[in-house]
C-alpha atoms as a PDB file:
ATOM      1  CA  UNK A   1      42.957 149.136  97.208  1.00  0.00           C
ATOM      2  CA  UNK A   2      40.626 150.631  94.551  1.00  0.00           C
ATOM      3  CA  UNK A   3      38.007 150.653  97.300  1.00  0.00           C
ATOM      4  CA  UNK A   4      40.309 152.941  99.489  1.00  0.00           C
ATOM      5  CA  UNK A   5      41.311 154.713  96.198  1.00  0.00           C
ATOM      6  CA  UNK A   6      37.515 155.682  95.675  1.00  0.00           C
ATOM      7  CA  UNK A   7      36.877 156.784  99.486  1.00  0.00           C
ATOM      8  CA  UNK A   8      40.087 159.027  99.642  1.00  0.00           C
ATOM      9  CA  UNK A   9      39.506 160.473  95.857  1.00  0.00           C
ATOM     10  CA  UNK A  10      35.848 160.151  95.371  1.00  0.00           C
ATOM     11  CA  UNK A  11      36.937 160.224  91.754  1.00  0.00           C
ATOM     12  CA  UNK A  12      36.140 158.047  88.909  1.00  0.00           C
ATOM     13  CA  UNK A  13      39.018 158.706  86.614  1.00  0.00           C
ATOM     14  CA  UNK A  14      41.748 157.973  89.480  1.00  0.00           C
ATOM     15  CA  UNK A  15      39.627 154.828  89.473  1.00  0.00           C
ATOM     16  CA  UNK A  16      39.689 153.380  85.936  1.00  0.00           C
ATOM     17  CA  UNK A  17      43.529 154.760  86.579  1.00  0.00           C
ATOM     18  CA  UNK A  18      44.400 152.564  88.985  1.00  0.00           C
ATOM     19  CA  UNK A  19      43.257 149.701  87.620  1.00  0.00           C
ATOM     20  CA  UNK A  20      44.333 150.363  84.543  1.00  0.00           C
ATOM     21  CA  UNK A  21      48.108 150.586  86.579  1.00  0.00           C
ATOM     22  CA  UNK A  22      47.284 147.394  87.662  1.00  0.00           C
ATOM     23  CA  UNK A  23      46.399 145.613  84.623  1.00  0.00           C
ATOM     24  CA  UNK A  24      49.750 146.605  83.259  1.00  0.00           C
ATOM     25  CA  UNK A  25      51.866 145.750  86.221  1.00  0.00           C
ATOM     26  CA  UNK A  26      49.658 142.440  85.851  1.00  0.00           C
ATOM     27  CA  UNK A  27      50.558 142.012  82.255  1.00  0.00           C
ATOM     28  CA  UNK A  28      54.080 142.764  82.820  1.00  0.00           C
ATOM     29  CA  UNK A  29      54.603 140.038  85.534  1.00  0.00           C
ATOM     30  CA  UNK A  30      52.707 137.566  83.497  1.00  0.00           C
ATOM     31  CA  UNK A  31      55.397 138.565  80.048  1.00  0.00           C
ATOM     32  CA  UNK A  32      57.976 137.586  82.827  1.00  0.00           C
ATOM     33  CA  UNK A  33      56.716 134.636  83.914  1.00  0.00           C
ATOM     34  CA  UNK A  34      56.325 134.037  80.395  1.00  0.00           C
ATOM     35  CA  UNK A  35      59.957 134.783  78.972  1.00  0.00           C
ATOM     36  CA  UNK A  36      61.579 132.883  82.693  1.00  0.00           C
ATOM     37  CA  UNK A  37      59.320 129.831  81.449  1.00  0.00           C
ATOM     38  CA  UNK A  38      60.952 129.687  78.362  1.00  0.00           C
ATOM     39  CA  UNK A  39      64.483 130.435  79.309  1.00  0.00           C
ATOM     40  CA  UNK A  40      64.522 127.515  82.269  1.00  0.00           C
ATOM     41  CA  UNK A  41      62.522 125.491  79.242  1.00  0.00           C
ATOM     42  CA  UNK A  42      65.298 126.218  76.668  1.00  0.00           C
ATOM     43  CA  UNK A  43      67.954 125.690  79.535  1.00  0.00           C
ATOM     44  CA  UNK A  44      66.809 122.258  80.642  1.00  0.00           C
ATOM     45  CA  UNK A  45      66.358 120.980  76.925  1.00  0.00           C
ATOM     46  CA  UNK A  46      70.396 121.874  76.247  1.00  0.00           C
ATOM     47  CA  UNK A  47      71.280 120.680  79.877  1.00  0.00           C
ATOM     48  CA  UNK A  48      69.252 117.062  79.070  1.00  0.00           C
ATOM     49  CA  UNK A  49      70.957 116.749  75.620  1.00  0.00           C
ATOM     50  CA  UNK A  50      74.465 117.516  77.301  1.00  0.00           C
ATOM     51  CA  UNK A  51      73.805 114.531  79.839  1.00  0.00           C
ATOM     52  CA  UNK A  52      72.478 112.474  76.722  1.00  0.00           C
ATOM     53  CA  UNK A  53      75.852 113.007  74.772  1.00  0.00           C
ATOM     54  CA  UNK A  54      77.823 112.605  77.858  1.00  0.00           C
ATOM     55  CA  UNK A  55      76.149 108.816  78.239  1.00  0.00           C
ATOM     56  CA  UNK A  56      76.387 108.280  74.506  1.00  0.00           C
ATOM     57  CA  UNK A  57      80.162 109.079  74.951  1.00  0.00           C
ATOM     58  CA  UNK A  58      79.481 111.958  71.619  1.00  0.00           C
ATOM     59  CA  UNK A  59      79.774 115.158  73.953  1.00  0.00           C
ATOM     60  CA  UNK A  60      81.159 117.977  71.618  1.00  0.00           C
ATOM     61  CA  UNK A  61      83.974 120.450  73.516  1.00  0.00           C
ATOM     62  CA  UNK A  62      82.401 123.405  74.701  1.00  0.00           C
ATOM     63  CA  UNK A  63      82.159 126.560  72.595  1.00  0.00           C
ATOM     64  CA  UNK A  64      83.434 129.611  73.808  1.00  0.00           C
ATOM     65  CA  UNK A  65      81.898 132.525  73.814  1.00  0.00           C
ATOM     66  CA  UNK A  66      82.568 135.894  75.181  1.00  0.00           C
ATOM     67  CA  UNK A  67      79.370 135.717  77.218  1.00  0.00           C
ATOM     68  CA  UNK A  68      80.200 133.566  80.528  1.00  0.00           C
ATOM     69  CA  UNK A  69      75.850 132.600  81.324  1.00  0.00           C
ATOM     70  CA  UNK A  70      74.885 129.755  83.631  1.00  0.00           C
ATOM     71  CA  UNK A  71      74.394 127.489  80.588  1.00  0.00           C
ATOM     72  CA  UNK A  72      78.316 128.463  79.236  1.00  0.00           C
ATOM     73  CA  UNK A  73      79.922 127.917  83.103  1.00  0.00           C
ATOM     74  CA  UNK A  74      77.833 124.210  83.862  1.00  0.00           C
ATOM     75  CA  UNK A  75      78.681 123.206  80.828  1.00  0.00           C
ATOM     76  CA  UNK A  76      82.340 123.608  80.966  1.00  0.00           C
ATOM     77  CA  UNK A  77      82.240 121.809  84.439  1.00  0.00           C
ATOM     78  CA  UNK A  78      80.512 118.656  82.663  1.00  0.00           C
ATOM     79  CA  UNK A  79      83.158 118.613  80.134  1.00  0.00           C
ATOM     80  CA  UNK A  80      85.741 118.610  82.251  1.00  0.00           C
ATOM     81  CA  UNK A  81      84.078 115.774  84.505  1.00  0.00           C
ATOM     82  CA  UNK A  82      83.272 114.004  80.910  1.00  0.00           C
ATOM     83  CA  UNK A  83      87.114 114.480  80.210  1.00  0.00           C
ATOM     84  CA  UNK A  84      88.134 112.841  83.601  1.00  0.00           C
ATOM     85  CA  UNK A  85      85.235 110.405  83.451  1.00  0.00           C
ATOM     86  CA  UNK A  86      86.793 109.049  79.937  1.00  0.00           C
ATOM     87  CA  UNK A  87      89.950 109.108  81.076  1.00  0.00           C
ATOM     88  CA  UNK A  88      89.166 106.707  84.233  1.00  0.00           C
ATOM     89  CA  UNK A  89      87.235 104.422  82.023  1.00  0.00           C
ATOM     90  CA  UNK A  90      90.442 104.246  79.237  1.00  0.00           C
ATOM     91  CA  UNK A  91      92.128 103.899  82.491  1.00  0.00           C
ATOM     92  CA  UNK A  92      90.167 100.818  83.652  1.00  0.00           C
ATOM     93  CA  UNK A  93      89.995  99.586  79.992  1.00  0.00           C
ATOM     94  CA  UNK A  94      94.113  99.128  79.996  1.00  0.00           C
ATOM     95  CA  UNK A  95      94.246  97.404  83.697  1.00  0.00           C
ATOM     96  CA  UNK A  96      91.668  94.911  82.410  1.00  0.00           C
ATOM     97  CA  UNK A  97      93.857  94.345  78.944  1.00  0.00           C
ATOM     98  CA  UNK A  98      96.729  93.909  81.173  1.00  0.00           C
ATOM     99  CA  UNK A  99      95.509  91.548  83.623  1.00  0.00           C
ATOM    100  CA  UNK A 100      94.338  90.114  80.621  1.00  0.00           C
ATOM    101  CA  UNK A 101      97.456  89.552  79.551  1.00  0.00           C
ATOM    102  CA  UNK A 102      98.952  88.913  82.739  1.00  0.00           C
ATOM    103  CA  UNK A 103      96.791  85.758  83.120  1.00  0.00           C
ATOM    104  CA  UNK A 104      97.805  84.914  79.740  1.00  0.00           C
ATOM    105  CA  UNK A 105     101.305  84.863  79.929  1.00  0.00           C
ATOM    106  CA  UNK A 106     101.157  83.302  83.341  1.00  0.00           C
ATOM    107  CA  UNK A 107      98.798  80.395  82.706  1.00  0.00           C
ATOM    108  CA  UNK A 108     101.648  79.905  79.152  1.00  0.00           C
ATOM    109  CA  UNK A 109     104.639  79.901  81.496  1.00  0.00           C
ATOM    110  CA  UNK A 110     102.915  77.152  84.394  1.00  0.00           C
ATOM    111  CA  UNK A 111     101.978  74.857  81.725  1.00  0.00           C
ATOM    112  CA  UNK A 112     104.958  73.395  80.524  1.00  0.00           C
ATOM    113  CA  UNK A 113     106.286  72.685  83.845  1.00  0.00           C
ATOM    114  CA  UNK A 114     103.054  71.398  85.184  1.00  0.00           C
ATOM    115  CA  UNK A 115     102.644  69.264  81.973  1.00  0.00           C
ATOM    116  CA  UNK A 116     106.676  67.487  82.623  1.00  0.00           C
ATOM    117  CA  UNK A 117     105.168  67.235  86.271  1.00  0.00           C
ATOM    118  CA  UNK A 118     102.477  65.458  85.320  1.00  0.00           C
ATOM    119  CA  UNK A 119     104.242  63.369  82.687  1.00  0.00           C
ATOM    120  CA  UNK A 120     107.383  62.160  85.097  1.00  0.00           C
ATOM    121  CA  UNK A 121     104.950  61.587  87.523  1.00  0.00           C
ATOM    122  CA  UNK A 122     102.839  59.138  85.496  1.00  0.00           C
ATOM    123  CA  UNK A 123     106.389  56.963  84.507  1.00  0.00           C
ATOM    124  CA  UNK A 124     107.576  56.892  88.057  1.00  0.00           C
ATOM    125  CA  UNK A 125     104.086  55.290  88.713  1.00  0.00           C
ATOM    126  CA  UNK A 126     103.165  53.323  85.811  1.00  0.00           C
ATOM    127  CA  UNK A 127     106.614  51.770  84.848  1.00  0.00           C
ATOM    128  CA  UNK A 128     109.651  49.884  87.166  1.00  0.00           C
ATOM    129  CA  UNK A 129     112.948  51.446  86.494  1.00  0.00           C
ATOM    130  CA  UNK A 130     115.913  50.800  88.261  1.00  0.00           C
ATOM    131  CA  UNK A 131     116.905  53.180  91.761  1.00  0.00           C
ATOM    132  CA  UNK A 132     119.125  54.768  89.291  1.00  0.00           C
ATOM    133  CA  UNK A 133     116.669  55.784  86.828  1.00  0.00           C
ATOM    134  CA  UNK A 134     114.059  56.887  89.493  1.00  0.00           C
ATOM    135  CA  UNK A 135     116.653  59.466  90.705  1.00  0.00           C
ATOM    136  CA  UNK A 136     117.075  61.020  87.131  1.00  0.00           C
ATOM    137  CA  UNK A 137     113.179  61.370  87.275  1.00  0.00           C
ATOM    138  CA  UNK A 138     113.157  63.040  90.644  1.00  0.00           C
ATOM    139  CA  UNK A 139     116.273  65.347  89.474  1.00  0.00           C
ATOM    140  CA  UNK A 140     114.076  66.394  86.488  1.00  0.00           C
ATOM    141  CA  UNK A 141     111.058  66.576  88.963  1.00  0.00           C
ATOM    142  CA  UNK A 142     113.215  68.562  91.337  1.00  0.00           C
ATOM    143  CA  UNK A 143     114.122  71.186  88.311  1.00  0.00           C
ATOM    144  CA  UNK A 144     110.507  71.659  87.681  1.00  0.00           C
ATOM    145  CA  UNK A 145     109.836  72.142  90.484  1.00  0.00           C
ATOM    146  CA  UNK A 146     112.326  74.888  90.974  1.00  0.00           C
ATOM    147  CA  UNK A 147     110.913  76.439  87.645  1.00  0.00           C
ATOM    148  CA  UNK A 148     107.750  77.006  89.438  1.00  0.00           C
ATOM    149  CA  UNK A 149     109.175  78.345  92.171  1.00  0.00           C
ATOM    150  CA  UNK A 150     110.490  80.724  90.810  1.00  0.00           C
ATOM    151  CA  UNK A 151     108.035  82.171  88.521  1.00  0.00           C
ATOM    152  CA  UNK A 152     105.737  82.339  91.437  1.00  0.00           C
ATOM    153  CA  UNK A 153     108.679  84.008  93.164  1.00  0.00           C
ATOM    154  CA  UNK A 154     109.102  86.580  90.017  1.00  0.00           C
ATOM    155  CA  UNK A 155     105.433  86.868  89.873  1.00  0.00           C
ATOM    156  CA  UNK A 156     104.943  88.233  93.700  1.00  0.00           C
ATOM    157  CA  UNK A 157     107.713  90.521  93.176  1.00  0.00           C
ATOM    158  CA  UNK A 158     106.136  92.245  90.027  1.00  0.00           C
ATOM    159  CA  UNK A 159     102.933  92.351  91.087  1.00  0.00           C
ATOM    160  CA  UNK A 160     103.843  93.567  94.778  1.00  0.00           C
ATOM    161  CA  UNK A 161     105.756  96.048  93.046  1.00  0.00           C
ATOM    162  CA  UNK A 162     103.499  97.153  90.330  1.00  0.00           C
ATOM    163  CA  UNK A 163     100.196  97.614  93.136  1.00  0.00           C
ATOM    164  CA  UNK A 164     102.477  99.531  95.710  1.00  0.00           C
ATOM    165  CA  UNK A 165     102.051  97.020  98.255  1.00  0.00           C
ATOM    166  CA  UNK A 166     105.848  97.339  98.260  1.00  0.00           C
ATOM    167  CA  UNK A 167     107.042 100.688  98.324  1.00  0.00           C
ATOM    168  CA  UNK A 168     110.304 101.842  97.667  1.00  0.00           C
ATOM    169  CA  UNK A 169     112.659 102.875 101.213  1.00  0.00           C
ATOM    170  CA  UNK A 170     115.065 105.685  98.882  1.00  0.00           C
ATOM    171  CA  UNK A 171     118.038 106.413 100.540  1.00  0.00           C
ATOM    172  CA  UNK A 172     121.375 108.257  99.856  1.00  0.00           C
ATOM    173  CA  UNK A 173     124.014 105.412 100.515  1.00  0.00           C
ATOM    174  CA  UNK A 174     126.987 103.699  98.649  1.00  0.00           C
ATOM    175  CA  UNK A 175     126.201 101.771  95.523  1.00  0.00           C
ATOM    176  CA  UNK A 176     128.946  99.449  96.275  1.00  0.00           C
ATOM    177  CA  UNK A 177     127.246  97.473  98.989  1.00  0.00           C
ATOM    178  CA  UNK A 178     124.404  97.033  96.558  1.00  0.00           C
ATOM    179  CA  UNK A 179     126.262  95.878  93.603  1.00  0.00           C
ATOM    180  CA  UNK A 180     128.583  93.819  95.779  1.00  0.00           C
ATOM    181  CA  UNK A 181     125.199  91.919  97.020  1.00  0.00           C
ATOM    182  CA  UNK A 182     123.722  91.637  93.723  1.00  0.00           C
ATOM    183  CA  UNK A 183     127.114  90.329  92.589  1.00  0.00           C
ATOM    184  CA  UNK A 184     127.134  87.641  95.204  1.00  0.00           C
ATOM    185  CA  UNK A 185     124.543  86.107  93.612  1.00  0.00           C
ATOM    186  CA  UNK A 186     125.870  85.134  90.420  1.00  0.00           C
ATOM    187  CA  UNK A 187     129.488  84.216  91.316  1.00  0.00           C
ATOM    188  CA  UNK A 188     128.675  80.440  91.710  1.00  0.00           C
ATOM    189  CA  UNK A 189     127.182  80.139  88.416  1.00  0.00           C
ATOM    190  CA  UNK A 190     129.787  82.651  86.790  1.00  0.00           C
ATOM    191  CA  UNK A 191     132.645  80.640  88.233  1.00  0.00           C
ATOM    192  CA  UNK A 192     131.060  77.122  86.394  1.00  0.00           C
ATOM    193  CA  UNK A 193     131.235  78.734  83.140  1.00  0.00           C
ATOM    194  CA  UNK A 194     134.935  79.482  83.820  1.00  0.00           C
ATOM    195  CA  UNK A 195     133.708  83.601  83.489  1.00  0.00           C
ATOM    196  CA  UNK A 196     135.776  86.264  84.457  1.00  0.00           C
ATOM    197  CA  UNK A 197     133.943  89.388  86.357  1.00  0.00           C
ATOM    198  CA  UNK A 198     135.987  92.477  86.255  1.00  0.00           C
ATOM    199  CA  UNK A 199     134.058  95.563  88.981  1.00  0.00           C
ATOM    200  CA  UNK A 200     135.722  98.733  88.674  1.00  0.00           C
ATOM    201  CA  UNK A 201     133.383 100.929  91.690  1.00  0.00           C
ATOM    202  CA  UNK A 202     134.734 103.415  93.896  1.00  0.00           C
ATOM    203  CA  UNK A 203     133.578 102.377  97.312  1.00  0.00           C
ATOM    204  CA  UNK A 204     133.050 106.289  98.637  1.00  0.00           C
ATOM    205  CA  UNK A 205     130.228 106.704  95.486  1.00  0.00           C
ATOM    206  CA  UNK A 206     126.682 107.316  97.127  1.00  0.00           C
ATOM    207  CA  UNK A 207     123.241 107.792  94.815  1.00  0.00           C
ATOM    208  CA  UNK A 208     119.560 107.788  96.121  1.00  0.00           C
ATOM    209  CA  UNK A 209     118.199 104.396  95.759  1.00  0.00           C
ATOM    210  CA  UNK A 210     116.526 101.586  97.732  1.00  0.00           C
ATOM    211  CA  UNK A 211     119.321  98.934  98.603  1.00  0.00           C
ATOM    212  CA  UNK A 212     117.590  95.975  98.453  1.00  0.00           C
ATOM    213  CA  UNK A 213     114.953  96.200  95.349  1.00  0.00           C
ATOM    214  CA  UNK A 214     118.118  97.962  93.324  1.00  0.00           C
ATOM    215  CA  UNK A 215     120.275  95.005  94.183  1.00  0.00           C
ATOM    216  CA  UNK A 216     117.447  92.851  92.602  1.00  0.00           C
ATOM    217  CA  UNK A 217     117.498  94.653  89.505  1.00  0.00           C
ATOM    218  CA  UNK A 218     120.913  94.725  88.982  1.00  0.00           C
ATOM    219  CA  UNK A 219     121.183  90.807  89.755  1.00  0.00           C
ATOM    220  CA  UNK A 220     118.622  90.607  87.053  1.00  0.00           C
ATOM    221  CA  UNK A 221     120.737  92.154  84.718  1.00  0.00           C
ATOM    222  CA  UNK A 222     123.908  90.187  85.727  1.00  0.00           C
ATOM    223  CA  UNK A 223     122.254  86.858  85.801  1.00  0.00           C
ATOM    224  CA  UNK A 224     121.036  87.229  81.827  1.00  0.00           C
ATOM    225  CA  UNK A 225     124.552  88.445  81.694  1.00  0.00           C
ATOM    226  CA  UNK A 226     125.727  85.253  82.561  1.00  0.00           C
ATOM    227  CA  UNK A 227     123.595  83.098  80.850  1.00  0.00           C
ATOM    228  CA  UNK A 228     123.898  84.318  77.941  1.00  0.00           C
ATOM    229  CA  UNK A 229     127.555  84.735  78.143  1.00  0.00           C
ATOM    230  CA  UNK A 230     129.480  81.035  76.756  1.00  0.00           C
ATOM    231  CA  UNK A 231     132.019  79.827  78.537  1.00  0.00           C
ATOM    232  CA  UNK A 232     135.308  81.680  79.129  1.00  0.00           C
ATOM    233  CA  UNK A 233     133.747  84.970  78.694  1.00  0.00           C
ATOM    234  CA  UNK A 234     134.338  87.941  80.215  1.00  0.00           C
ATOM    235  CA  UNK A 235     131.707  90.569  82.478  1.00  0.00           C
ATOM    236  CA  UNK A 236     133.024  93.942  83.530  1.00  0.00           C
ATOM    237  CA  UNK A 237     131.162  96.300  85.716  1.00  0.00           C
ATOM    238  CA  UNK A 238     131.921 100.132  85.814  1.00  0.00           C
ATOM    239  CA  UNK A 239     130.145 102.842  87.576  1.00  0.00           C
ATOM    240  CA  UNK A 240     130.690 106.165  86.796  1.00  0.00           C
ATOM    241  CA  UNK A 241     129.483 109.242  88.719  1.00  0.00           C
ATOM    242  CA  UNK A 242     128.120 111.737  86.463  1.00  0.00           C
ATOM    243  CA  UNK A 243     126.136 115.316  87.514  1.00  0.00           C
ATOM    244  CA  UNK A 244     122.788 114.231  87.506  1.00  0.00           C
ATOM    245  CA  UNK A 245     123.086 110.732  87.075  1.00  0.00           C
ATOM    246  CA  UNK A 246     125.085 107.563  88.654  1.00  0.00           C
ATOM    247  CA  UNK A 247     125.869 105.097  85.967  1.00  0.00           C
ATOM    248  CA  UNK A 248     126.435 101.656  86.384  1.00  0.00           C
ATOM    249  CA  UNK A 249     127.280  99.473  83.095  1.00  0.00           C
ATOM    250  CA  UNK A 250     127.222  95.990  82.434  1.00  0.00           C
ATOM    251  CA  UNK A 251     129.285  94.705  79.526  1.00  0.00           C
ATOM    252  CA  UNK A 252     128.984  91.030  78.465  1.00  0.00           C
ATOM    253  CA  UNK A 253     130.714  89.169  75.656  1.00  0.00           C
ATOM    254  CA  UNK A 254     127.547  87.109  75.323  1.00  0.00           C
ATOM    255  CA  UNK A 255     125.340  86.661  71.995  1.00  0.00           C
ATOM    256  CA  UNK A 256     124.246  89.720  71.701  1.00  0.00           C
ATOM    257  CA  UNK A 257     120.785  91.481  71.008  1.00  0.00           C
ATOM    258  CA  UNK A 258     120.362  92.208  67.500  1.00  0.00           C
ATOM    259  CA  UNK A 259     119.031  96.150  67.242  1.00  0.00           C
ATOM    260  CA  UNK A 260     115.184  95.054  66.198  1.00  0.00           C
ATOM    261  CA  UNK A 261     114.625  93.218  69.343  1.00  0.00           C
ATOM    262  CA  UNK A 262     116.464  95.526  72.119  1.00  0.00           C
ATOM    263  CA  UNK A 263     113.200  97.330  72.689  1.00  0.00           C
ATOM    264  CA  UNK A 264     111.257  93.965  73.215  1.00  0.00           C
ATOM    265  CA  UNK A 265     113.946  92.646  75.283  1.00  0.00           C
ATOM    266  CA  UNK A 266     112.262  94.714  78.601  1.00  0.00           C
ATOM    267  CA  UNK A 267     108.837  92.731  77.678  1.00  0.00           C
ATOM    268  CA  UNK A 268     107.406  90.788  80.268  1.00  0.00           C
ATOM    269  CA  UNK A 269     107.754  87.212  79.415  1.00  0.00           C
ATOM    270  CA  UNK A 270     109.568  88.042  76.319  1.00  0.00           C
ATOM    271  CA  UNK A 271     112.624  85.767  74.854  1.00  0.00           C
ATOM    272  CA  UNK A 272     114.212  85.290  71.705  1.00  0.00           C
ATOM    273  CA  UNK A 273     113.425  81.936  69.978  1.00  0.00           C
ATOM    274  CA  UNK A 274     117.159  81.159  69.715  1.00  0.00           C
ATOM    275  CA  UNK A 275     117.607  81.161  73.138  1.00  0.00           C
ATOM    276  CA  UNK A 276     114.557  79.002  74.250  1.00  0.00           C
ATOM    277  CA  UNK A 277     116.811  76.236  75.144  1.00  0.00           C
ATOM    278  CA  UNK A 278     118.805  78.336  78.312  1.00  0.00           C
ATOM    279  CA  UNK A 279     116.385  78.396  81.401  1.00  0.00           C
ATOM    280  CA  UNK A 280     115.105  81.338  82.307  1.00  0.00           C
ATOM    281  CA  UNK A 281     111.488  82.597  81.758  1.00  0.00           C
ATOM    282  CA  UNK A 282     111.973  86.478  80.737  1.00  0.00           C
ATOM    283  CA  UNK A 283     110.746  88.119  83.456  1.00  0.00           C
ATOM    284  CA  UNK A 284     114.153  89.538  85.455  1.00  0.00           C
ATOM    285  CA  UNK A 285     114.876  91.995  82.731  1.00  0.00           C
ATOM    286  CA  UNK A 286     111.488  93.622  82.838  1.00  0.00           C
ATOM    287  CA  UNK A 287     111.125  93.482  86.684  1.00  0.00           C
ATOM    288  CA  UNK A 288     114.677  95.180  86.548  1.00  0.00           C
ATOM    289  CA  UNK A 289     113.440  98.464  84.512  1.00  0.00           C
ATOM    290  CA  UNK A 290     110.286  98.773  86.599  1.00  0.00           C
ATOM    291  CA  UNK A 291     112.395  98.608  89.644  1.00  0.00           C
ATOM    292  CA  UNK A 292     115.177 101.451  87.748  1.00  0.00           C
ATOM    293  CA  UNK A 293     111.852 103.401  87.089  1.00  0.00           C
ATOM    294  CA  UNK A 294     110.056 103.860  89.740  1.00  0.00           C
ATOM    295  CA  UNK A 295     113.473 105.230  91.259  1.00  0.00           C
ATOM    296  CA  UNK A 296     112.946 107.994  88.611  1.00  0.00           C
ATOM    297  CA  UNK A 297     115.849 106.092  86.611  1.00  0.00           C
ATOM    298  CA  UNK A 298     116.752 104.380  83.380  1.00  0.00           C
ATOM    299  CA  UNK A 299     117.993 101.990  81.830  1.00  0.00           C
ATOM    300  CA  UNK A 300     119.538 101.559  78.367  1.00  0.00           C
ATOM    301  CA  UNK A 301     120.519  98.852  75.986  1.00  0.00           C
ATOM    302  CA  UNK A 302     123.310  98.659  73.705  1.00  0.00           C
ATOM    303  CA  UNK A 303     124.075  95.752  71.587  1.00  0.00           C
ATOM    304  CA  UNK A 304     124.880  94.445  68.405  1.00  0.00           C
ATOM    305  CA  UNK A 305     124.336  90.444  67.060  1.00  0.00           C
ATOM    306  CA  UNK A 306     127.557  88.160  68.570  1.00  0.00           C
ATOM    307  CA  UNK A 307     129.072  91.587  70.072  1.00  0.00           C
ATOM    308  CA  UNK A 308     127.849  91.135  73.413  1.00  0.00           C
ATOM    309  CA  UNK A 309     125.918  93.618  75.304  1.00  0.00           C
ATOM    310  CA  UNK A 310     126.055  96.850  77.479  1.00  0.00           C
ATOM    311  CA  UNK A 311     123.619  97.440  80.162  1.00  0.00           C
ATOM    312  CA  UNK A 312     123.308 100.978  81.559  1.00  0.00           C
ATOM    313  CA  UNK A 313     121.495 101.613  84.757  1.00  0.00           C
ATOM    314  CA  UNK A 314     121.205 105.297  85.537  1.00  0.00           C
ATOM    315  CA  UNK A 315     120.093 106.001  88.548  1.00  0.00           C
ATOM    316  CA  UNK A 316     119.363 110.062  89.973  1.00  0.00           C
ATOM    317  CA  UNK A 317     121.012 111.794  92.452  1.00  0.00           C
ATOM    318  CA  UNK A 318     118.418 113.324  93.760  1.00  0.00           C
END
């Protein structure tokens, strides 16, 4: 170009001109390159110490600033994956606690049935009893047996219920087929403690609910009912229709739940250590409220120490 420059102009000055012009635009890329260098060098040393805080788990909130750069808008984005990172790991933190716990309480409640198992067993084979005595044995065997059962039973249900392998079939239909079932179930026993069950439902009352799983909790409720209830008690079931709500109480004349313990009562596994003696293994009142809650109900406790207790179930209309 300064060749051509020299033929057109055949002038010295335009010359030295030109390439002075082109030492400056020379210069000025080179300052460019120069500044760019330091910006992406500047840009990658913040953006490595962001990722090293994120793995240290010591990432700071982002600052605001009324200047949205590049640096400003990737850092928000790696805050808020941080954020939901954290969260999934708290997340995966409490499963593992819980299964924890789960194991826990489930390896507490097999051992001291499997530990009369074994014991009964090793009589009936090491000693000679009479026919009489070997049925007792086989009767307590038989109970044990029946223990298991049914926390493996109680265990399926919660954890079926808890992983969503069962889901919930809501429906708008009458609560009274579903209390009438759930009451079925605890007639016999009721009945052998001489127990009178009073059920004041309207048979025209409909609420959303799954028949079947609701009927479970509510025979939960009415089988600690009558356990807990001595003999010659009374039960009375009401269910009220409200706006937003249908309620269904159960009121026992049982031992009552003294007001320190009616929150732990919903624990899974949890019993009092006055009441150690009545069978049971303290799982049907907590599989009851998961079953009232993941109908986007409630349930609610009211008791006082040898007053008996009130169950509420509320369960929403829509």
């Amino acid at each position: 170009m300064t060749t051509v420059l020299f033929l057109l102009t055949d002038n010295v000055h335009a010359i030295w001109c030109g390439l002075l012009f082109f030492m400056l635009i020379f210069l000025c890329v080179a300052f460019f390159i120069m500044a760019l260098r330091r910006k992406i060098t500047a840009f990658s040393d913040r953006l490595c110490c962001l990722l090293d805080d994120m793995m240290t788990g010591e990432m700071e909130p982002p600052q605001t600033s009324e200047e949205e750069n590049l640096f400003y808008k990737i850092n928000h984005r790696l805050s808020r994956l941080y954020e939901v990172m954290q969260e999934n790991r708290r997340s995966i933190t409490k499963e593992r606690m819980d299964l924890q716990e789960l194991i826990s309480d489930i390896s507490h409640q097999v051992k001291t049935p499997i530990a009369n198992l074994k014991m009964i067993n090793t009589t009936l084979l090491e000693q000679s009893m009479s026919e009489e005595k070997q049925k007792e044995f086989l009767m307590a065997c038989s109970g044990q047996l029946d223990k298991l059962d049914f926390l493996m039973q109680a265990m399926i249900k919660t954890s079926r219920l808890e992983t969503g392998i069962i889901s919930l079939e809501l429906k708008v239909q009458p609560i009274y087929h579903t209390l009438a079932a759930a009451l079925g179930g605890i007639l016999l026993n009721a009945e052998h403690k001489h127990i009178a069950v009073d059920v004041d439902c309207k048979e025209d009352l409909t609420v959303l609910h799954d028949r079947k799983w609701t009927s479970e909790a509510l025979f939960n409720i009415l089988d600690n009912a009558v356990k807990y209830t001595p003999e010659n008690g009374n039960i009375c079931v009401s269910v009220e229709d409200w706006e937003m709500y249908l309620k269904v109480d159960i009121t026992d004349t049982g031992k009552g739940i003294s007001e320190n313990h009616q929150g732990a009562v919903f624990k899974r596994f949890y019993r009092e250590a006055e009441v150690h003696d009545t069978p049971g293994i303290g799982i049907g009142l907590y599989l009851a409220r998961e079953i009232i809650t993941r109908q986007g109900g409630y349930i609610k406790v009211s008791s006082e120490a040898s007053q008996g207790s009130t169950f509420s179930v509320f369960l929403p209309h829509k």
